[in-house]
Protein backbone atom coordinates (compact mmCIF):
# COMPACT_ATOMS: atom_id res chain seq x y z
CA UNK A 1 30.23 -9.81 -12.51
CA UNK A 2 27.52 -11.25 -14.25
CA UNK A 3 23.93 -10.00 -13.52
CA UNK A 4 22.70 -13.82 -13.02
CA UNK A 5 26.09 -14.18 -9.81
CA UNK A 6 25.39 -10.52 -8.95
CA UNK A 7 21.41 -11.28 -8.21
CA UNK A 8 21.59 -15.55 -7.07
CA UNK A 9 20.43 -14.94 -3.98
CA UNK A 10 17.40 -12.88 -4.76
CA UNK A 11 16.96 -15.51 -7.29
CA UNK A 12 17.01 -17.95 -4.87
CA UNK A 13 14.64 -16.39 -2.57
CA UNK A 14 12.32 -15.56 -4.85
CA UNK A 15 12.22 -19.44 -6.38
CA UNK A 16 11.56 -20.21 -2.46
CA UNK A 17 8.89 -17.57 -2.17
CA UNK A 18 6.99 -18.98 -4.98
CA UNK A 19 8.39 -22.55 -4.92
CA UNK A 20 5.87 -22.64 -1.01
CA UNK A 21 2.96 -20.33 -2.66
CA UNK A 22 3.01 -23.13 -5.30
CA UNK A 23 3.00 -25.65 -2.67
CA UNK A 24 -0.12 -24.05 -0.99
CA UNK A 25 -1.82 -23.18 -4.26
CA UNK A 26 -1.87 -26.65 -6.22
CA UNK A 27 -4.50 -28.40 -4.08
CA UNK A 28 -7.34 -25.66 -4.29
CA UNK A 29 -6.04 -24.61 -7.68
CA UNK A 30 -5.26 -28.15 -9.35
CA UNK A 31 -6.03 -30.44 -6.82
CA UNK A 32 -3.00 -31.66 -5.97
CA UNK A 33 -2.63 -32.30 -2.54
CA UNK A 34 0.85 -31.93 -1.09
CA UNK A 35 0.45 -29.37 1.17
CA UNK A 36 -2.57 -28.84 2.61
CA UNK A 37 -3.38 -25.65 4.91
CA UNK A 38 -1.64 -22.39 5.04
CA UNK A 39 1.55 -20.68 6.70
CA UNK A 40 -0.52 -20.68 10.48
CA UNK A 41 -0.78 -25.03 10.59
CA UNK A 42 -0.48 -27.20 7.31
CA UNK A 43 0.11 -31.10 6.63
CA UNK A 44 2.78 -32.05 4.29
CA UNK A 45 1.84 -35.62 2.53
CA UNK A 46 -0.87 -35.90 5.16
CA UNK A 47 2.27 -36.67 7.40
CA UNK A 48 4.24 -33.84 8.42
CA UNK A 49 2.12 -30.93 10.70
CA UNK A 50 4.32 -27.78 10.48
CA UNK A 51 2.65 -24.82 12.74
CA UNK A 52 3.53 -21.46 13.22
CA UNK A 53 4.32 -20.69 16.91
CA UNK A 54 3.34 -16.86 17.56
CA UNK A 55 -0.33 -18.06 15.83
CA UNK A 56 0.00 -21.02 18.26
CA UNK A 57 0.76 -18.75 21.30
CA UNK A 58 -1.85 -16.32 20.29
CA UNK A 59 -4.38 -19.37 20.33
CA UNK A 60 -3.02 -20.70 23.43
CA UNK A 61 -3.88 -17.21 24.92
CA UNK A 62 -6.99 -17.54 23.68
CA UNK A 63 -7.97 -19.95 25.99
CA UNK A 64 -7.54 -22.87 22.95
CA UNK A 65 -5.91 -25.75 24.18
CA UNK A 66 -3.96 -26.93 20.93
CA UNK A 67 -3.84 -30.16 19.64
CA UNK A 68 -0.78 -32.61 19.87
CA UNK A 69 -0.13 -32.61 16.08
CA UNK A 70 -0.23 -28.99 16.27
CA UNK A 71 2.71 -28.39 19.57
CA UNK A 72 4.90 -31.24 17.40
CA UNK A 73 4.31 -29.19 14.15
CA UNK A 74 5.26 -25.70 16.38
CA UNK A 75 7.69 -27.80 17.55
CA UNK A 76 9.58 -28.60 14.19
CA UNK A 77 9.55 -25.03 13.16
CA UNK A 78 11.06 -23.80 16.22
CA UNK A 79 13.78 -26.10 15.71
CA UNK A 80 14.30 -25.55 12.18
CA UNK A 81 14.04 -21.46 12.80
CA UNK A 82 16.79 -21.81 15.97
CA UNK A 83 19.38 -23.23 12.86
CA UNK A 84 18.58 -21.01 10.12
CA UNK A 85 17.71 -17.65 11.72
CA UNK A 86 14.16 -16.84 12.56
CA UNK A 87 13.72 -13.64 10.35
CA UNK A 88 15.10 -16.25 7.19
CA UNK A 89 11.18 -16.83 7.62
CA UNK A 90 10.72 -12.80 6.77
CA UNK A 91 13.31 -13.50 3.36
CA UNK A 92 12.80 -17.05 2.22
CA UNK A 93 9.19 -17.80 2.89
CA UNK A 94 6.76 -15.03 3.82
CA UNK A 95 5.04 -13.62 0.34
CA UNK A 96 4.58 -10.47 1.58
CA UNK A 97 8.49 -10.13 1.24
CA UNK A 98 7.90 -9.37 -2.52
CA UNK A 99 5.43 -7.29 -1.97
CA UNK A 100 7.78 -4.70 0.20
CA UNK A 101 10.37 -5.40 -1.87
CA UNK A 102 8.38 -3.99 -4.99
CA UNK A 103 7.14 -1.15 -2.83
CA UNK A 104 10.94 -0.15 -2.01
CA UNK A 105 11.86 -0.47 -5.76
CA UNK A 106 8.94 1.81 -6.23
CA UNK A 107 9.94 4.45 -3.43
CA UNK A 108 13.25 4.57 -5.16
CA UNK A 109 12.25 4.86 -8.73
CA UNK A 110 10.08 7.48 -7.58
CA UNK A 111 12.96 9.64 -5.76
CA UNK A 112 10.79 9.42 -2.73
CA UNK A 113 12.50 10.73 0.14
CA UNK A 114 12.33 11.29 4.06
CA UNK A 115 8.62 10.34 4.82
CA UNK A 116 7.47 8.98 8.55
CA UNK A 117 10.13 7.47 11.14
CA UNK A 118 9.27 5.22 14.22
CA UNK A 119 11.35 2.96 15.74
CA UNK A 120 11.97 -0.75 15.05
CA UNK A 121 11.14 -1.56 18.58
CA UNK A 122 7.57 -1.28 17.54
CA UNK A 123 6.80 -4.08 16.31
CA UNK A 124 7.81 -6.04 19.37
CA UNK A 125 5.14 -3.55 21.00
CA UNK A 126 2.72 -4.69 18.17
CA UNK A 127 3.59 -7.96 19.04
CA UNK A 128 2.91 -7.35 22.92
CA UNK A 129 -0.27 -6.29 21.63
CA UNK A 130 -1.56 -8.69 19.57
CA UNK A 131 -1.46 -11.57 22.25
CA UNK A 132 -3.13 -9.04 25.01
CA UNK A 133 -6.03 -8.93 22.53
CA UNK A 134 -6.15 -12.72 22.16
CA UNK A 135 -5.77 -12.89 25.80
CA UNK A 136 -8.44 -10.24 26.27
CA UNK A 137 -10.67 -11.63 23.14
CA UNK A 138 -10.26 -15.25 23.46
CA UNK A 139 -9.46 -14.70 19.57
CA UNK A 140 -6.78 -14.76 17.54
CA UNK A 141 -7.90 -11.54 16.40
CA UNK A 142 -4.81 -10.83 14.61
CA UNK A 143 -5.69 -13.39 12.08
CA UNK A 144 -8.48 -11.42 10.86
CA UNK A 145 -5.91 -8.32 8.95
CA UNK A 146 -2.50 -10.06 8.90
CA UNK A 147 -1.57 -9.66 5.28
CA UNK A 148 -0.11 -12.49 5.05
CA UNK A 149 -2.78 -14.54 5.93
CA UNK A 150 -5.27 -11.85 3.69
CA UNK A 151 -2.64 -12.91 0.79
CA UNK A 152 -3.14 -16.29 0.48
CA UNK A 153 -7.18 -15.62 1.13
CA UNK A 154 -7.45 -13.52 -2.09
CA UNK A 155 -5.03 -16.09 -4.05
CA UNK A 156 -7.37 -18.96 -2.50
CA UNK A 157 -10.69 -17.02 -2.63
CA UNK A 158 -10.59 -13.86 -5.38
CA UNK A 159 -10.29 -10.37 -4.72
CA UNK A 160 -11.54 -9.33 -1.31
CA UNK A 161 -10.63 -7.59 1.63
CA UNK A 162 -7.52 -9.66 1.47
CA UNK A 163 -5.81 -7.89 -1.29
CA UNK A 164 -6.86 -4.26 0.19
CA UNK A 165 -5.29 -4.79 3.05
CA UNK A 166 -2.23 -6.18 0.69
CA UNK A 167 -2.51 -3.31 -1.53
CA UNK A 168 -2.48 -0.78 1.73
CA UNK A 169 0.68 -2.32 3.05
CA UNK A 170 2.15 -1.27 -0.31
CA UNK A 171 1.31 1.80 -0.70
CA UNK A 172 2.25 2.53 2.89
CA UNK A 173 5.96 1.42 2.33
CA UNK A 174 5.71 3.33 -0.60
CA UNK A 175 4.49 6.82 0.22
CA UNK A 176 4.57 6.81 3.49
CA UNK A 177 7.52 4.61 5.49
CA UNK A 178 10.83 3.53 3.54
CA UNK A 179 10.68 -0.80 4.56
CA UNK A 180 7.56 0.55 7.67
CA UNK A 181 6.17 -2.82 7.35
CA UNK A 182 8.61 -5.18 7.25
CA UNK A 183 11.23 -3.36 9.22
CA UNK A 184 9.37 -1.73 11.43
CA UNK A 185 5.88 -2.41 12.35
CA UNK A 186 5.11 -6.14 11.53
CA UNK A 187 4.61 -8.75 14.80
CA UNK A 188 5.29 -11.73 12.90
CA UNK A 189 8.97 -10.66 11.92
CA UNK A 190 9.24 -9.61 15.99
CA UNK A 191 7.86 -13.11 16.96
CA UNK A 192 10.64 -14.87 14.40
CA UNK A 193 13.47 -12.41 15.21
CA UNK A 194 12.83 -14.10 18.83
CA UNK A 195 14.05 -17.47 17.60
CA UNK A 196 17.34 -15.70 15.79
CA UNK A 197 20.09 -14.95 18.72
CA UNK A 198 21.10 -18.48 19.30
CA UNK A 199 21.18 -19.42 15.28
CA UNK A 200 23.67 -21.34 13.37
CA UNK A 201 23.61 -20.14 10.16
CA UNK A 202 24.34 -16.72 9.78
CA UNK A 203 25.93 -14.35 7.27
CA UNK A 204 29.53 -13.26 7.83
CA UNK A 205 32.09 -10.93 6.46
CA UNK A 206 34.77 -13.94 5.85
CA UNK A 207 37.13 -12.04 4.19
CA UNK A 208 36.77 -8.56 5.56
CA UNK A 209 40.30 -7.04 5.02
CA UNK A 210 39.37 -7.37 1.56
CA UNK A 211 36.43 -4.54 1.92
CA UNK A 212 37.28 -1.17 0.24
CA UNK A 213 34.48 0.93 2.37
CA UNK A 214 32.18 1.38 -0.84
CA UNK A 215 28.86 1.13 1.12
CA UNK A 216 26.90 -0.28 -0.55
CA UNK A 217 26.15 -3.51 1.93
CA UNK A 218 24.78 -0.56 4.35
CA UNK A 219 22.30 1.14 1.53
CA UNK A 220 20.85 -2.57 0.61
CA UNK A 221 20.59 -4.04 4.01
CA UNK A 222 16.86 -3.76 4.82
CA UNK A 223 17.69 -3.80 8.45
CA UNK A 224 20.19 -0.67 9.66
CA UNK A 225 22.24 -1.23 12.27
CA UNK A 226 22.68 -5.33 11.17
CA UNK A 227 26.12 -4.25 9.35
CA UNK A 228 28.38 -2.59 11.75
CA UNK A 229 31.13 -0.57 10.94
CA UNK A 230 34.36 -0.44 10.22
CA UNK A 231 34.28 -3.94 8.81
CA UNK A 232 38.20 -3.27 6.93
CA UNK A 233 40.47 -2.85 10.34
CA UNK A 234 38.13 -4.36 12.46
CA UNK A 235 39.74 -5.53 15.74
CA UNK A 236 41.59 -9.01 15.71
CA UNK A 237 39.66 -11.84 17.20
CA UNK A 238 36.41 -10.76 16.77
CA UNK A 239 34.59 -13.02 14.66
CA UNK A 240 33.27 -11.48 11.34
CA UNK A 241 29.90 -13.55 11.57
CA UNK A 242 26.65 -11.11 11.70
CA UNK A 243 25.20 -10.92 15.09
CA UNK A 244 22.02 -9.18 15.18
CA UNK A 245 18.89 -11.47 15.22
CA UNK A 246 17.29 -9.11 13.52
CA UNK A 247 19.69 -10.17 9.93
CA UNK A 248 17.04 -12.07 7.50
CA UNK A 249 19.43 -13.65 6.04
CA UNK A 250 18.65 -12.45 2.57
CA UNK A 251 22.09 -12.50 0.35
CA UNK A 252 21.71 -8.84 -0.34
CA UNK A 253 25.31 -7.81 1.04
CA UNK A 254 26.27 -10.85 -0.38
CA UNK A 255 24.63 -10.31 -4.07
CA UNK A 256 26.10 -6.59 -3.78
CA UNK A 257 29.59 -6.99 -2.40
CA UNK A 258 32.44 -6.48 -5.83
CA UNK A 259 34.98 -7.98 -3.33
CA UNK A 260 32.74 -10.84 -2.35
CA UNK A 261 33.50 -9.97 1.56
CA UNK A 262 30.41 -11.56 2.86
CA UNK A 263 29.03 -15.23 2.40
CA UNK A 264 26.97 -17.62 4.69
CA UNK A 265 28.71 -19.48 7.32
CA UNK A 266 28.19 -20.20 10.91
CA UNK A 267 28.20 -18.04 14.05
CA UNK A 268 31.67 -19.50 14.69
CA UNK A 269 33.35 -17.70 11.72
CA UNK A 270 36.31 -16.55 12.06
CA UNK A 271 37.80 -13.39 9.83
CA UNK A 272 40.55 -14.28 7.69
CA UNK A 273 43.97 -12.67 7.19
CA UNK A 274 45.02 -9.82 4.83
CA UNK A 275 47.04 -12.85 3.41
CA UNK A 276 43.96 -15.01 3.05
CA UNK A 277 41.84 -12.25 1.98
CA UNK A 278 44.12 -11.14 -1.06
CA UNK A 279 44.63 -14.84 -2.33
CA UNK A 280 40.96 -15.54 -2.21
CA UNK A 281 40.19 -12.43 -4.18
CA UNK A 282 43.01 -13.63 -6.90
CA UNK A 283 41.06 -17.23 -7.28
């Protein structure tokens, strides 16, 4: 397999990643105006209002009453987020994905092992939390250190208190927590992973006879307990198609997989036949 087919979809994700940064960046930067704003509310063309919902809850909460362009623009990205899989947010578009992911690379260069545990369920807790305190505050306090948010201040701004708190994120998933941010701590992937039970688009072990138990989709999936085992021998008429809401929909499994069991589909994929699966792998 060639290293280009064996990485396309972190390609592809990473071209997205920095294809919206760009977005974002060429107004204050060049002056180019297509986007204007940032991940919380933005204006495409001066037309399209595109508005993150947990930041419009959290304002809501806040005692803010929101504006119509901004329920529309919450509106849009609920809809698109119900089709694609709310934690795609966490792999396609969030910048901070990078980051973690360069922190993880690090860990395992490093031979880091072990380190602190706490469960994934946190971050739903730190989401609980966040809009008590805007509810409490009449703030959307959380505004003030999410590092996503600090990571487009320092890129629109300088160095600041922005890239700290960037630079303490990865060094925590680094030394500390194996993935702690993303995986296990941060509210915005809880508020997304919200919008990801009822998706469309999903990943899906099409042809999973073909699957020789190697692994490896388990060690590169950044969310344990998305895969589920045994996919070879599973039972008959259970569809193949990945459940959890908590799947980003990344391509890792997919990138990784020599017998190409896993590709994107819908939730309504169905697993092939040892028949299928064997004349796939021969085309």
């Amino acid at each position: 397999m060639s290293p280009l087919r064996a990485h396309r979809w972190l390609l592809l994700r990473r071209s997205s990643q920095l294809a919206i940064l760009a977005l974002f960046l060429a107004g204050p930067w060049f002056g180019v105006w297509i986007v204007k704003g940032n991940l919380n509310f933005s204006y495409t063309l001066d037309t399209l209002p595109l508005t993150d919902p947990y930041v419009l809850l959290q304002s809501a909460l806040a005692g803010h009453l929101p504006a119509d362009r901004a329920l529309i623009g919450a509106a849009v990205v609920v809809a698109f987020y119900l089709l694609v899989g709310g934690r795609s947010y966490c792999a396609w578009v969030c910048p901070m994905n990078a980051v973690t992911d360069l922190a993880a690379r690090l860990r395992g260069r490093l031979g880091i092992k072990g380190g602190a545990h706490v469960s994934r369920s946190v971050r739903f807790w730190v989401f609980g939390a966040t809009l008590l305190v805007a509810l409490a505050s009449g703030s959307v306090a959380w505004e003030l250190v999410n590092p996503v948010s600090m990571l487009h201040r320092g890129l629109f701004f300088g160095f600041g208190l922005g890239w700290t708190i960037v630079l303490a994120v990865f060094l925590f998933d680094v030394f500390v927590m194996s993935r702690g941010w993303c995986g296990r701590l941060c509210p915005v992937g809880a508020a997304y992973s919200l919008l990801g039970h009822a998706r469309l688009l999903r990943v899906a072990a099409v042809r999973r006879d073909a699957c020789d138990d190697c692994n490896d989709c388990f060690v590169v999936c950044p969310e344990p307990g998305v895969i589920h085992a045994p996919l070879k021998g599973g039972a008959r008429g259970i569809g193949p198609a990945i459940a959890s809401a908590q799947c980003t929909n990344c391509g890792r499994c997919i990138d990784v997989c020599p017998k190409d069991v896993f590709a994107f589909g819908s939730r309504f994929a169905h697993p092939s036949t040892p028949a299928d699966a064997t004349q796939a792998h021969a085309q």
